[in-house]
PDB file of N, CA and C in Angstrom:
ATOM      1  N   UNK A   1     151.628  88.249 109.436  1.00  0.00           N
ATOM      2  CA  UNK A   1     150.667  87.775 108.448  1.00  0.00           C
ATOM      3  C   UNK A   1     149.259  88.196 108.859  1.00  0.00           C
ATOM      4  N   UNK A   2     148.250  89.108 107.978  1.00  0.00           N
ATOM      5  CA  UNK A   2     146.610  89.539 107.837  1.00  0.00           C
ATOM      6  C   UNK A   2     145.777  88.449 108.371  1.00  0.00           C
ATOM      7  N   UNK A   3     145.094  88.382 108.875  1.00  0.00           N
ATOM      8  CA  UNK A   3     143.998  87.627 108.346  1.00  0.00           C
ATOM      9  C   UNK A   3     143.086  88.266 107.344  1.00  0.00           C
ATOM     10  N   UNK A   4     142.782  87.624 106.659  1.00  0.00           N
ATOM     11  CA  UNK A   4     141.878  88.305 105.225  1.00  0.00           C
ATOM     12  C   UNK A   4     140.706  88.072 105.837  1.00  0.00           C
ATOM     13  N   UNK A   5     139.474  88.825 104.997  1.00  0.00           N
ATOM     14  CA  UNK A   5     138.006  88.776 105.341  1.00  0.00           C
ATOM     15  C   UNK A   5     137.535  89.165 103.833  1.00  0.00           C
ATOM     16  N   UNK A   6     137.151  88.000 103.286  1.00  0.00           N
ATOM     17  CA  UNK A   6     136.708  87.927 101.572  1.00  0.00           C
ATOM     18  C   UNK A   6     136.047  88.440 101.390  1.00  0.00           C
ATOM     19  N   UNK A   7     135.614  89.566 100.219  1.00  0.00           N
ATOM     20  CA  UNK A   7     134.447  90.260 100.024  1.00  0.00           C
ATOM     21  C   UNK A   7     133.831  90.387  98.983  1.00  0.00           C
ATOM     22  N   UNK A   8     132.502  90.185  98.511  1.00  0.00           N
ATOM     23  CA  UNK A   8     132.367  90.673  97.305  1.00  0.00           C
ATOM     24  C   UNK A   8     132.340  91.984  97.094  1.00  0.00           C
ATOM     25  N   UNK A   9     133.005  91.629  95.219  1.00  0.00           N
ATOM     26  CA  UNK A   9     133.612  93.085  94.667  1.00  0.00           C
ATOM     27  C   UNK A   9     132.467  93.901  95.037  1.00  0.00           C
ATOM     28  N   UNK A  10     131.003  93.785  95.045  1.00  0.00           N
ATOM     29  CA  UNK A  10     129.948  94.659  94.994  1.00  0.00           C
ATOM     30  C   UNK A  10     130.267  95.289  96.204  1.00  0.00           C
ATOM     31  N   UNK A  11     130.931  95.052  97.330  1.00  0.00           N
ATOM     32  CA  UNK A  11     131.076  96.097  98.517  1.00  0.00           C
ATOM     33  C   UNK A  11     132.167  96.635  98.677  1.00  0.00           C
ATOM     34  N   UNK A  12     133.029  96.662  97.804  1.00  0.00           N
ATOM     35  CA  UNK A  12     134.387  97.213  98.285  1.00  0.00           C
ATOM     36  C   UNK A  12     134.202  98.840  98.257  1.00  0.00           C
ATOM     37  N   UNK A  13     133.127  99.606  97.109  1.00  0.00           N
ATOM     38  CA  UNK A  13     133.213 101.065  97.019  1.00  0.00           C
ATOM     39  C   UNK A  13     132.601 101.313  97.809  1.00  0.00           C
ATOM     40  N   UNK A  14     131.384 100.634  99.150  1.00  0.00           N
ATOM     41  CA  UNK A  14     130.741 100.870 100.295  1.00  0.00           C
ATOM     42  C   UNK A  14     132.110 100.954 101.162  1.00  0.00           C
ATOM     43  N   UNK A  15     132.771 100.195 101.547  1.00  0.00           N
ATOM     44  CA  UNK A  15     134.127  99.825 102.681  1.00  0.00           C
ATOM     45  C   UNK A  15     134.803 100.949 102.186  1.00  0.00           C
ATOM     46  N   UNK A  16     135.495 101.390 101.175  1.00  0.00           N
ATOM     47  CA  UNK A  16     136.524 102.484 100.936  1.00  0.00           C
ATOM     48  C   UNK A  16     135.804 103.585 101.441  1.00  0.00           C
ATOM     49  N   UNK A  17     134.441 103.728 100.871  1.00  0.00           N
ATOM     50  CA  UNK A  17     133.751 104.870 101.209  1.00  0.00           C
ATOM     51  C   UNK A  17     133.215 105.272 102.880  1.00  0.00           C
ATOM     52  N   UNK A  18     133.503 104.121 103.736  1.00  0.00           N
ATOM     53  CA  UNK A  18     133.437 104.308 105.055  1.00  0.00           C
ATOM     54  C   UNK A  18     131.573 104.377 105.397  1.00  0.00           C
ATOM     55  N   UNK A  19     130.708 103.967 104.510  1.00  0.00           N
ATOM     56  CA  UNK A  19     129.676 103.818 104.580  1.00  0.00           C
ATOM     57  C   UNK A  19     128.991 102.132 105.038  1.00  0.00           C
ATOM     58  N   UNK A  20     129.811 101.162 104.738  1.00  0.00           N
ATOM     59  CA  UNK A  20     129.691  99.671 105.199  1.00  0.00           C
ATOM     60  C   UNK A  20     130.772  99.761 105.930  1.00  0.00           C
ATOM     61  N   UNK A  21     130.353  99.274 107.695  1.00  0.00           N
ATOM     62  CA  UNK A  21     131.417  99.759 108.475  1.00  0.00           C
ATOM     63  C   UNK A  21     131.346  98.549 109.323  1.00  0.00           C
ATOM     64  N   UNK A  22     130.570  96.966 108.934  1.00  0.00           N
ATOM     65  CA  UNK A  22     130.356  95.852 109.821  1.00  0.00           C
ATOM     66  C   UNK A  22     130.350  94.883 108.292  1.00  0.00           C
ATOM     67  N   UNK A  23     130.733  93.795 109.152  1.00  0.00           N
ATOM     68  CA  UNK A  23     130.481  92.214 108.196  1.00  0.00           C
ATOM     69  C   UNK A  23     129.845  91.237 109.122  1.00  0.00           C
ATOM     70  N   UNK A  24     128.417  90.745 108.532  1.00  0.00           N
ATOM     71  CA  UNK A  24     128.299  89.512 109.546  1.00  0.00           C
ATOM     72  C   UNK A  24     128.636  88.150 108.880  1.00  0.00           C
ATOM     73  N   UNK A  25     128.847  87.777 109.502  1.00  0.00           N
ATOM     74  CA  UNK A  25     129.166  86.013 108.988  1.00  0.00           C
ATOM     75  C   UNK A  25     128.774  85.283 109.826  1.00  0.00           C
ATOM     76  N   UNK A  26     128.389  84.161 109.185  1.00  0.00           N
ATOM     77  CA  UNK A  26     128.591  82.078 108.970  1.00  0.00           C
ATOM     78  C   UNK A  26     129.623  81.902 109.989  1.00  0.00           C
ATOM     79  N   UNK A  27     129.805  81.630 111.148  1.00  0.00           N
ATOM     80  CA  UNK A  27     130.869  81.096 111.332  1.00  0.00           C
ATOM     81  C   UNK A  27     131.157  79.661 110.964  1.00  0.00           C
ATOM     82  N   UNK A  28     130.463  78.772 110.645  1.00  0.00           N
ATOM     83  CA  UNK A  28     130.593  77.630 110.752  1.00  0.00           C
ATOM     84  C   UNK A  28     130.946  77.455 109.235  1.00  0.00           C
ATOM     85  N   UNK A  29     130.572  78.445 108.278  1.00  0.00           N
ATOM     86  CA  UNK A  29     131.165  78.715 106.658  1.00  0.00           C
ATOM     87  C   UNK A  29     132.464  79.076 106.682  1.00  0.00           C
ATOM     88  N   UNK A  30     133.125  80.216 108.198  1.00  0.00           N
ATOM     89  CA  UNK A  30     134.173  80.553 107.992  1.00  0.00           C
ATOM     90  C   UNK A  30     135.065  80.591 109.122  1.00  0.00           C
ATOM     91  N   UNK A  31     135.871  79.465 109.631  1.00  0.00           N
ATOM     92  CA  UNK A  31     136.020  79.294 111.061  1.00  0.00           C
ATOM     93  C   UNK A  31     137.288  80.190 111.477  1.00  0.00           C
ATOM     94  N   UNK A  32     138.079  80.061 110.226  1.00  0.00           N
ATOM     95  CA  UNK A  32     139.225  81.267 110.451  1.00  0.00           C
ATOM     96  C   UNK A  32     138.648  82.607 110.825  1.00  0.00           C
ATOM     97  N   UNK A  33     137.636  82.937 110.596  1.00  0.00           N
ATOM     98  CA  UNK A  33     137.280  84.550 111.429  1.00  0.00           C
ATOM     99  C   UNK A  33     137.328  84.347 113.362  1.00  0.00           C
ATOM    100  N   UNK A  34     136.814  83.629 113.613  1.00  0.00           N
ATOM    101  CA  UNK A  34     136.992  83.166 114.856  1.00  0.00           C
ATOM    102  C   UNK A  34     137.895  83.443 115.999  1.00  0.00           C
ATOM    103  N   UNK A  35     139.167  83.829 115.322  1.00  0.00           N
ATOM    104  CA  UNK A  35     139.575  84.051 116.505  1.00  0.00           C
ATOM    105  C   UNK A  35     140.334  85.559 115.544  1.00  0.00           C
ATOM    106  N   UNK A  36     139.549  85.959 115.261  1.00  0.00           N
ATOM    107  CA  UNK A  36     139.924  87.519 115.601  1.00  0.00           C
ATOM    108  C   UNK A  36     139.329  88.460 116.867  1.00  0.00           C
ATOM    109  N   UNK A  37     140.179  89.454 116.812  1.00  0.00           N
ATOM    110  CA  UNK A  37     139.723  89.928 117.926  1.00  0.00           C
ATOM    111  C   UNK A  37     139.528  91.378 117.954  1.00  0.00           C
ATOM    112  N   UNK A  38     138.865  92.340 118.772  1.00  0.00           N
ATOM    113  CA  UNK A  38     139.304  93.961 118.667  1.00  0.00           C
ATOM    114  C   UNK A  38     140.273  94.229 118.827  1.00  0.00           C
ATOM    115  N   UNK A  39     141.014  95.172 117.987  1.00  0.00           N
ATOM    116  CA  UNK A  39     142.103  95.821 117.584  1.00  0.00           C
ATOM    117  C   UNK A  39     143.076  95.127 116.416  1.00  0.00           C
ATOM    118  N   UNK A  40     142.358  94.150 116.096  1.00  0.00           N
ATOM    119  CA  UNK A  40     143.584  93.507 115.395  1.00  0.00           C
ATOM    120  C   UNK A  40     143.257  94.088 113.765  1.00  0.00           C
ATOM    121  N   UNK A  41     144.569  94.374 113.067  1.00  0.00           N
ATOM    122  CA  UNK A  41     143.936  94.878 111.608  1.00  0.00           C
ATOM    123  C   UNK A  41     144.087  93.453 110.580  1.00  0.00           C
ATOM    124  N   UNK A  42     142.669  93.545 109.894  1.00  0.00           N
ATOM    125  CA  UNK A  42     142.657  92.055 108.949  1.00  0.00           C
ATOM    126  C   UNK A  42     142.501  92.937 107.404  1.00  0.00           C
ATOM    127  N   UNK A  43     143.136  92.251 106.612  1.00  0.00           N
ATOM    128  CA  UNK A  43     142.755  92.399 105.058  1.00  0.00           C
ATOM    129  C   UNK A  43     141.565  92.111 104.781  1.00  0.00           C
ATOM    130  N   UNK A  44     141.136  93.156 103.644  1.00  0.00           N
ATOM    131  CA  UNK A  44     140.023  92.942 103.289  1.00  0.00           C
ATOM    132  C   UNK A  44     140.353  92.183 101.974  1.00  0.00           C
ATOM    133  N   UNK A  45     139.634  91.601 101.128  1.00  0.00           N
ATOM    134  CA  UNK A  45     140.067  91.227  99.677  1.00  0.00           C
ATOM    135  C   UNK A  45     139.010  90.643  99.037  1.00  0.00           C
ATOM    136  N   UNK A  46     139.153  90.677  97.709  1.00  0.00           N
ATOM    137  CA  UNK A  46     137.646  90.102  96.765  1.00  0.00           C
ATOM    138  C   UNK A  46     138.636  89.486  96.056  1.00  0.00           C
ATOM    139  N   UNK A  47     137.837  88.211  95.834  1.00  0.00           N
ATOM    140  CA  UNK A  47     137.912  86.615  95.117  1.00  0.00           C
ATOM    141  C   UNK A  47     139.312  86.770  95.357  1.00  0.00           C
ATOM    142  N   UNK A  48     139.356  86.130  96.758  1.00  0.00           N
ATOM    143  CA  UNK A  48     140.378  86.087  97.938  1.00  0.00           C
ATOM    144  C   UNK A  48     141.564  86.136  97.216  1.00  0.00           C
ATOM    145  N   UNK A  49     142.224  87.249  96.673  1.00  0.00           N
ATOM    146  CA  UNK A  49     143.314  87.589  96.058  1.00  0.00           C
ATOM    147  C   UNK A  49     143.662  89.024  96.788  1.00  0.00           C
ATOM    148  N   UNK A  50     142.712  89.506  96.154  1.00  0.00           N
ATOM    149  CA  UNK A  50     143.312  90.953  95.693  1.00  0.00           C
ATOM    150  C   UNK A  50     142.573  91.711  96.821  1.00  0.00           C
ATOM    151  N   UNK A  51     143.953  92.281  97.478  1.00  0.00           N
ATOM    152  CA  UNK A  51     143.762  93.448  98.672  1.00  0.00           C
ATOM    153  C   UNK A  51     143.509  94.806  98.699  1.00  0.00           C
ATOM    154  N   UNK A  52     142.390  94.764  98.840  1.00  0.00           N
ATOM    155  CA  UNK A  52     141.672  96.500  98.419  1.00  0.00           C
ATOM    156  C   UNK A  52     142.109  97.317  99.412  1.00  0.00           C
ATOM    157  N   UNK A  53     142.158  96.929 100.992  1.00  0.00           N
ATOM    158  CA  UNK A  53     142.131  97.613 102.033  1.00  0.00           C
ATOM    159  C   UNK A  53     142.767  96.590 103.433  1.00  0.00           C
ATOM    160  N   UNK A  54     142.616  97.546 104.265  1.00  0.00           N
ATOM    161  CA  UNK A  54     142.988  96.730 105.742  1.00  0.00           C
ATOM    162  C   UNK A  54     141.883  97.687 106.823  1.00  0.00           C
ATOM    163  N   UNK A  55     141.456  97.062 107.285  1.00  0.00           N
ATOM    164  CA  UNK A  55     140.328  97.582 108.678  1.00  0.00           C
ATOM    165  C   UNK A  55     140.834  97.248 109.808  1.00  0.00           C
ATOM    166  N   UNK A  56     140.640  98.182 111.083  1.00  0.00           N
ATOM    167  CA  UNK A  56     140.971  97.545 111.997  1.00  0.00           C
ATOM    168  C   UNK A  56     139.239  96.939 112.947  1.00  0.00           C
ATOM    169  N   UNK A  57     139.808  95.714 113.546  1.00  0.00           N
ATOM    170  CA  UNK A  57     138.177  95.611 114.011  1.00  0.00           C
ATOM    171  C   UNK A  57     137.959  96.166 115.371  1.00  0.00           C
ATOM    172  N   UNK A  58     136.566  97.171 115.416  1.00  0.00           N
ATOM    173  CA  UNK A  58     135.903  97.684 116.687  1.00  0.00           C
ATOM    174  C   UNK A  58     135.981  96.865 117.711  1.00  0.00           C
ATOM    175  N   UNK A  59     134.784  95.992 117.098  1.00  0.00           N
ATOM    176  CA  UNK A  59     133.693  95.858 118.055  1.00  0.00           C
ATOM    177  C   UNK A  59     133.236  93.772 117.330  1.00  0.00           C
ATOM    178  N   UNK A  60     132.584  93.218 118.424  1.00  0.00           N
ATOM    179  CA  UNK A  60     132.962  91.966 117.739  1.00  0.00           C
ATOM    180  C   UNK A  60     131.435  91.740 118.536  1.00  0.00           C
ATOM    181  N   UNK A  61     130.534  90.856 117.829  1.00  0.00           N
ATOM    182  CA  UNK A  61     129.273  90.645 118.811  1.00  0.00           C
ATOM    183  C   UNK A  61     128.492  89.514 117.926  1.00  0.00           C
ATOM    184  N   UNK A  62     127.726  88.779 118.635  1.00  0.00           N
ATOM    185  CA  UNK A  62     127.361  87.287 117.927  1.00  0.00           C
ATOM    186  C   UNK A  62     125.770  87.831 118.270  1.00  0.00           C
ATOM    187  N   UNK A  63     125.005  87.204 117.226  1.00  0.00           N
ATOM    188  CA  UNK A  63     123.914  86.962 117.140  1.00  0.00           C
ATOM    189  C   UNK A  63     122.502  85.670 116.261  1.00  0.00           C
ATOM    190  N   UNK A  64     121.634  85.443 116.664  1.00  0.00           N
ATOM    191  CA  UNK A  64     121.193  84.490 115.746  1.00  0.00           C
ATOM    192  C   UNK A  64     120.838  85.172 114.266  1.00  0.00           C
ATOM    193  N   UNK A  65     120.542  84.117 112.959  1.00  0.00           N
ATOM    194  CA  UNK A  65     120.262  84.903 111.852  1.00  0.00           C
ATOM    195  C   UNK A  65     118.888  85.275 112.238  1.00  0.00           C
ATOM    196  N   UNK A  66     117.519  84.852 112.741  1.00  0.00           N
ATOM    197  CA  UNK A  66     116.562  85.255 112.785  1.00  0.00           C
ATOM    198  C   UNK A  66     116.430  86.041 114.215  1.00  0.00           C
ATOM    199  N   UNK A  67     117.534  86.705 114.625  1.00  0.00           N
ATOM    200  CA  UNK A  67     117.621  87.783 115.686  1.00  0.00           C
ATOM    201  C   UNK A  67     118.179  88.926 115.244  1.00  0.00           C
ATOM    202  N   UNK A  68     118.548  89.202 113.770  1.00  0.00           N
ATOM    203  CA  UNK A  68     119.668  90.199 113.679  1.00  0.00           C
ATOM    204  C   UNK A  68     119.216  91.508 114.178  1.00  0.00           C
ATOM    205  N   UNK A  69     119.999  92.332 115.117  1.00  0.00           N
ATOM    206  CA  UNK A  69     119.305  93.534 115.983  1.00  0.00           C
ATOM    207  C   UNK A  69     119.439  94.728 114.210  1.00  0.00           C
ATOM    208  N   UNK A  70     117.994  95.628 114.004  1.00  0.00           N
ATOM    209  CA  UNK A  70     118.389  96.055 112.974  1.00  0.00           C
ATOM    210  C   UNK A  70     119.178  96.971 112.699  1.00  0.00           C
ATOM    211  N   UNK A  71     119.591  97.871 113.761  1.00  0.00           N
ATOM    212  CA  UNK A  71     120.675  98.886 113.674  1.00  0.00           C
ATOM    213  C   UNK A  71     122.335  98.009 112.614  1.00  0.00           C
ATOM    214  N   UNK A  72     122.162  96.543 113.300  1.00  0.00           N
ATOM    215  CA  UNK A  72     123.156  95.985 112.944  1.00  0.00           C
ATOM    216  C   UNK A  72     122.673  96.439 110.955  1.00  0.00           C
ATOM    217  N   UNK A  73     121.463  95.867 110.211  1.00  0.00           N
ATOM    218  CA  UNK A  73     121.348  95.854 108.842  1.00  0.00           C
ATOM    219  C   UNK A  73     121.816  97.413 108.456  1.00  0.00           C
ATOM    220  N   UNK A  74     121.191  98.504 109.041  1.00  0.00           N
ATOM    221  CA  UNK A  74     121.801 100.161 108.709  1.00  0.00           C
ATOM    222  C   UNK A  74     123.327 100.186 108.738  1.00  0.00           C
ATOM    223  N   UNK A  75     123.893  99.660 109.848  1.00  0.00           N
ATOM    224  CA  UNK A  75     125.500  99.646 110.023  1.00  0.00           C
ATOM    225  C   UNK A  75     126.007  98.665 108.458  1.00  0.00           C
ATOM    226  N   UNK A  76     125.418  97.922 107.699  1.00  0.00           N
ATOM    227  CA  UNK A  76     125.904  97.222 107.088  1.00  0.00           C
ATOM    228  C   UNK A  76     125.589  97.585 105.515  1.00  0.00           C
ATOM    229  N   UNK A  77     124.642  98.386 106.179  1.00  0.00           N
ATOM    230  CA  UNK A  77     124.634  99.457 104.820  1.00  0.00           C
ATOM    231  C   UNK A  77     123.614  99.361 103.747  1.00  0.00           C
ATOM    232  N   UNK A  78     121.982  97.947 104.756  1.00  0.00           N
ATOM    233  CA  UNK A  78     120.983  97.819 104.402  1.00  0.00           C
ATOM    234  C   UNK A  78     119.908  98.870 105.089  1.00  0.00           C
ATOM    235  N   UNK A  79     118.415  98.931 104.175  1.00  0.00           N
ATOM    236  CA  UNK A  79     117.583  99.289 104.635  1.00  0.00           C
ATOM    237  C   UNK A  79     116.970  98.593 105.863  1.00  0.00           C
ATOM    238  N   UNK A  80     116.789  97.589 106.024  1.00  0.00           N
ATOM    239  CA  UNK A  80     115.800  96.584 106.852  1.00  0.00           C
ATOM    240  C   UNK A  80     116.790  95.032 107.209  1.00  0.00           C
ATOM    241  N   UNK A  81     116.330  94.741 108.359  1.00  0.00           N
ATOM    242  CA  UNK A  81     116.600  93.663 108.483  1.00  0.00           C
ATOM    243  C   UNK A  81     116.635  92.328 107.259  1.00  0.00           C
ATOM    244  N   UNK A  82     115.536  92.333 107.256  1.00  0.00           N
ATOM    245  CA  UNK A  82     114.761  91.446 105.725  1.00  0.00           C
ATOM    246  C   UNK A  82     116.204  91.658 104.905  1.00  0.00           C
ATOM    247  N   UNK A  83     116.607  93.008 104.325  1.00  0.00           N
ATOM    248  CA  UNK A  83     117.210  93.188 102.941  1.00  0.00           C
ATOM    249  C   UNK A  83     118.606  92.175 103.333  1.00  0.00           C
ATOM    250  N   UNK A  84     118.986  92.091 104.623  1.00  0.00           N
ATOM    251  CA  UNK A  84     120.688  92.165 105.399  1.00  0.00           C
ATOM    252  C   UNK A  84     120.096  90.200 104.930  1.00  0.00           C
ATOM    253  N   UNK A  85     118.746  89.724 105.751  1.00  0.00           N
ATOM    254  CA  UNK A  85     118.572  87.894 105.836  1.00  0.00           C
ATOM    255  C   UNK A  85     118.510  87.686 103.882  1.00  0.00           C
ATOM    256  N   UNK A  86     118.347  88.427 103.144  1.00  0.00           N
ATOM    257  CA  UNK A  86     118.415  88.330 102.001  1.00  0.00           C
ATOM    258  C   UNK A  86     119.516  87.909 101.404  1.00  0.00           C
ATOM    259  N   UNK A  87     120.700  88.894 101.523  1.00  0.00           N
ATOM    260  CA  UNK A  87     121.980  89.053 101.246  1.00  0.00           C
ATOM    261  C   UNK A  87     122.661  87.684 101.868  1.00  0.00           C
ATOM    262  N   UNK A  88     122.306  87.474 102.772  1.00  0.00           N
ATOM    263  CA  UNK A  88     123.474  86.130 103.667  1.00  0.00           C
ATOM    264  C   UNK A  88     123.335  85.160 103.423  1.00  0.00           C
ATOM    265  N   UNK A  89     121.749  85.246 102.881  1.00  0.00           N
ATOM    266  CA  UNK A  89     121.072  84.129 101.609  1.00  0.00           C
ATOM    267  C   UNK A  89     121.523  83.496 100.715  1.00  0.00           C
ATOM    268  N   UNK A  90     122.063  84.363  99.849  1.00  0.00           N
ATOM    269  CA  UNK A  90     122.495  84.395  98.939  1.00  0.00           C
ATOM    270  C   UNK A  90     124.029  83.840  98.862  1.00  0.00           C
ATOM    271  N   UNK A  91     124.816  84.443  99.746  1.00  0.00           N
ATOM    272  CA  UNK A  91     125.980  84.046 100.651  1.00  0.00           C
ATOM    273  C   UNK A  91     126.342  82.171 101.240  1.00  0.00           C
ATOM    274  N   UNK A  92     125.031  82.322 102.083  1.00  0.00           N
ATOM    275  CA  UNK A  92     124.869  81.212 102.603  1.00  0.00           C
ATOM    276  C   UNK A  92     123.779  80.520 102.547  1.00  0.00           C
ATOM    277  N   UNK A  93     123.722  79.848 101.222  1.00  0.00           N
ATOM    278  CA  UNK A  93     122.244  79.686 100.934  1.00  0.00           C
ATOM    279  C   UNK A  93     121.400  78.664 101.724  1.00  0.00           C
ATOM    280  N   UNK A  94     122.103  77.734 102.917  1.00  0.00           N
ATOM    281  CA  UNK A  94     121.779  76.897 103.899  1.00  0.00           C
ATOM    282  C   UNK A  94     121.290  77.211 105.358  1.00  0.00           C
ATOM    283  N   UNK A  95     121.703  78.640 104.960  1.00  0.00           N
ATOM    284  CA  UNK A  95     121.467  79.297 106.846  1.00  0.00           C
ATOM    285  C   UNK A  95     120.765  78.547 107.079  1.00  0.00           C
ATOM    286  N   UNK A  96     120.397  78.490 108.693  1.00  0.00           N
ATOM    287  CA  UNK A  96     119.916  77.983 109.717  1.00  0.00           C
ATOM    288  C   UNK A  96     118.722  78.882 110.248  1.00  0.00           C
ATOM    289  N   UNK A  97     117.732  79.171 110.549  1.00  0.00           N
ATOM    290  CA  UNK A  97     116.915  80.181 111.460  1.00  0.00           C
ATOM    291  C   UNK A  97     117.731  80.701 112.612  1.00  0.00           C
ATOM    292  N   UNK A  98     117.920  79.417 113.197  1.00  0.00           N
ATOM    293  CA  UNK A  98     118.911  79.827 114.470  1.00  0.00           C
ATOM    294  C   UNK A  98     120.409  80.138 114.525  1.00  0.00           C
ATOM    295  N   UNK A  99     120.669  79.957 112.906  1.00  0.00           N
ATOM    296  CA  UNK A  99     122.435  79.535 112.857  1.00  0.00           C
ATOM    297  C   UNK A  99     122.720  80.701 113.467  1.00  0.00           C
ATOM    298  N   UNK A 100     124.284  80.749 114.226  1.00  0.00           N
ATOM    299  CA  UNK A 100     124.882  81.510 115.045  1.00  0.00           C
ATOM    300  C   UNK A 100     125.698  82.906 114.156  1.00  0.00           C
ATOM    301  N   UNK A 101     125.928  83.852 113.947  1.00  0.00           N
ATOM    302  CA  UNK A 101     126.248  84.642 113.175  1.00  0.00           C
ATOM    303  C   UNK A 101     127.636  85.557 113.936  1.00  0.00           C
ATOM    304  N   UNK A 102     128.569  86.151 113.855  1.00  0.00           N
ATOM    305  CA  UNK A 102     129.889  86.411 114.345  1.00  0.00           C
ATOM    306  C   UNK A 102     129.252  88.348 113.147  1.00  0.00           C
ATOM    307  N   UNK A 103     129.429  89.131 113.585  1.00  0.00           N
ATOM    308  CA  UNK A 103     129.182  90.487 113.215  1.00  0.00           C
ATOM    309  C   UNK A 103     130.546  91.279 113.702  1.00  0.00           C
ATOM    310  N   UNK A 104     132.021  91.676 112.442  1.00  0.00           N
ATOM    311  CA  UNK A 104     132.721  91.967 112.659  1.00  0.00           C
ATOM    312  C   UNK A 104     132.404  93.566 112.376  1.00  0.00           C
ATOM    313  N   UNK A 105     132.744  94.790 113.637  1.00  0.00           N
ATOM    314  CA  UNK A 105     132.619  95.674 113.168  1.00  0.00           C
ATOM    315  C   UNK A 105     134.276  96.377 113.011  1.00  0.00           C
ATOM    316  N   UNK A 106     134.280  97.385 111.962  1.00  0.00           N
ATOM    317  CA  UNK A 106     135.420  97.885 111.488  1.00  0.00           C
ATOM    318  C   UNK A 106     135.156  99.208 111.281  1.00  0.00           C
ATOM    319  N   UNK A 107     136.686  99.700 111.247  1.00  0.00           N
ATOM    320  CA  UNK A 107     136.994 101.505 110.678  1.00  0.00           C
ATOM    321  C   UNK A 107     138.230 100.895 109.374  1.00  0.00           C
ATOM    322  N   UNK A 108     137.977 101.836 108.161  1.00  0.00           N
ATOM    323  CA  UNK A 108     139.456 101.651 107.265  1.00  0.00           C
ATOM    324  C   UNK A 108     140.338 102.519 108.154  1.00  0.00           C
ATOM    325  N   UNK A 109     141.409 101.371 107.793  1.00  0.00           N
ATOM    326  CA  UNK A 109     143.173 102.331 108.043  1.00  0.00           C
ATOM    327  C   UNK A 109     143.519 102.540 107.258  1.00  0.00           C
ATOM    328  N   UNK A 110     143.846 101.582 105.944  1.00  0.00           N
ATOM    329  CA  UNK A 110     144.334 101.770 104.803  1.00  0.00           C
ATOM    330  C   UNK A 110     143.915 101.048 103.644  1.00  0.00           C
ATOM    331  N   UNK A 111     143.779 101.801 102.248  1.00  0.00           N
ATOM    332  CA  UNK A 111     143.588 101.470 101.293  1.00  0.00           C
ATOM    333  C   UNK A 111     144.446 100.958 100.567  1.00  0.00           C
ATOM    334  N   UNK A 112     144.131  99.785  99.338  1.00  0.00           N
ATOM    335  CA  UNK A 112     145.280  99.303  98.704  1.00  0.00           C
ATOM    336  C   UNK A 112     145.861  98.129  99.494  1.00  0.00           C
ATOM    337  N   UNK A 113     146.748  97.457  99.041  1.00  0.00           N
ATOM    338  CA  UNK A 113     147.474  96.777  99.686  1.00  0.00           C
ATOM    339  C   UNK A 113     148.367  97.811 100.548  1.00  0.00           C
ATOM    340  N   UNK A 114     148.775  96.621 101.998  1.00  0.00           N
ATOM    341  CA  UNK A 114     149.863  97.655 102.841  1.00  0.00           C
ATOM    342  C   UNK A 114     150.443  96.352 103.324  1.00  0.00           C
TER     343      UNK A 114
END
C-alpha cells in the first residue's frame, strides 16, 4: 500500500513535466507524511482520489516557514521565497512564523496510476 501525497490539480503538469521536483508541508496539517522516508515511492494524487503519478523520494529536510532556504522556492518551481510563503498560505492559512515545515524532495517513476 502508497502512501499518497495530495496535490493540487494546478501542479500536476509541473510534477509530470519534471519541473516541480519538491513538496513542502505542514506537518502538523499532515502527520501521515511523517514517516516517510528516502527511497520509498508514494502516490501522488489530486482531491485525494485520483493517481496521476508515483515519485520516489530523494532527499527529506525540515525547515522553519520563515527560514525557507530559497533554492528550496526554485526547486518548487517558484520565483522567490515570498511567492513559495504565499502559496502555503493559501494551503495553510494558519501557518505559524516558526511552524516546522517537512520539504519532500522527489524524481517521477511513473505516470498514471501503477
Amino acid at each position: 500500500m502508497f502512501v499518497k501525497i495530495d496535490f493540487a490539480p494546478e501542479f500536476e503538469r509541473t510534477i509530470l513535466a519534471g519541473s516541480k521536483t519538491a513538496t513542502t508541508r505542514l506537518l502538523k496539517s499532515e502527520p501521515h507524511l511523517d514517516n516517510i522516508s528516502v527511497g520509498q515511492l508514494v502516490q501522488c494524487t489530486t482531491n485525494q482520489t485520483t493517481v496521476f503519478g508515483t515519485v520516489r523520494i530523494t532527499k527529506i529536510e525540515n525547515c522553519r516557514f520563515n527560514s525557507i532556504p530559497e533554492d528550496i522556492a526554485l526547486i518548487e518551481n517558484y520565483k522567490t521565497v515570498l511567492e513559495l510563503q504565499n502559496v502555503l498560505k493559501r494551503f495553510y492559512p494558519s501557518i505559524a512564523r516558526n511552524a516546522e515545515l517537512r520539504i519532500l524532495h522527489f524524481e517521477l517513476e511513473l505516470t498514471g496510476e501503477s
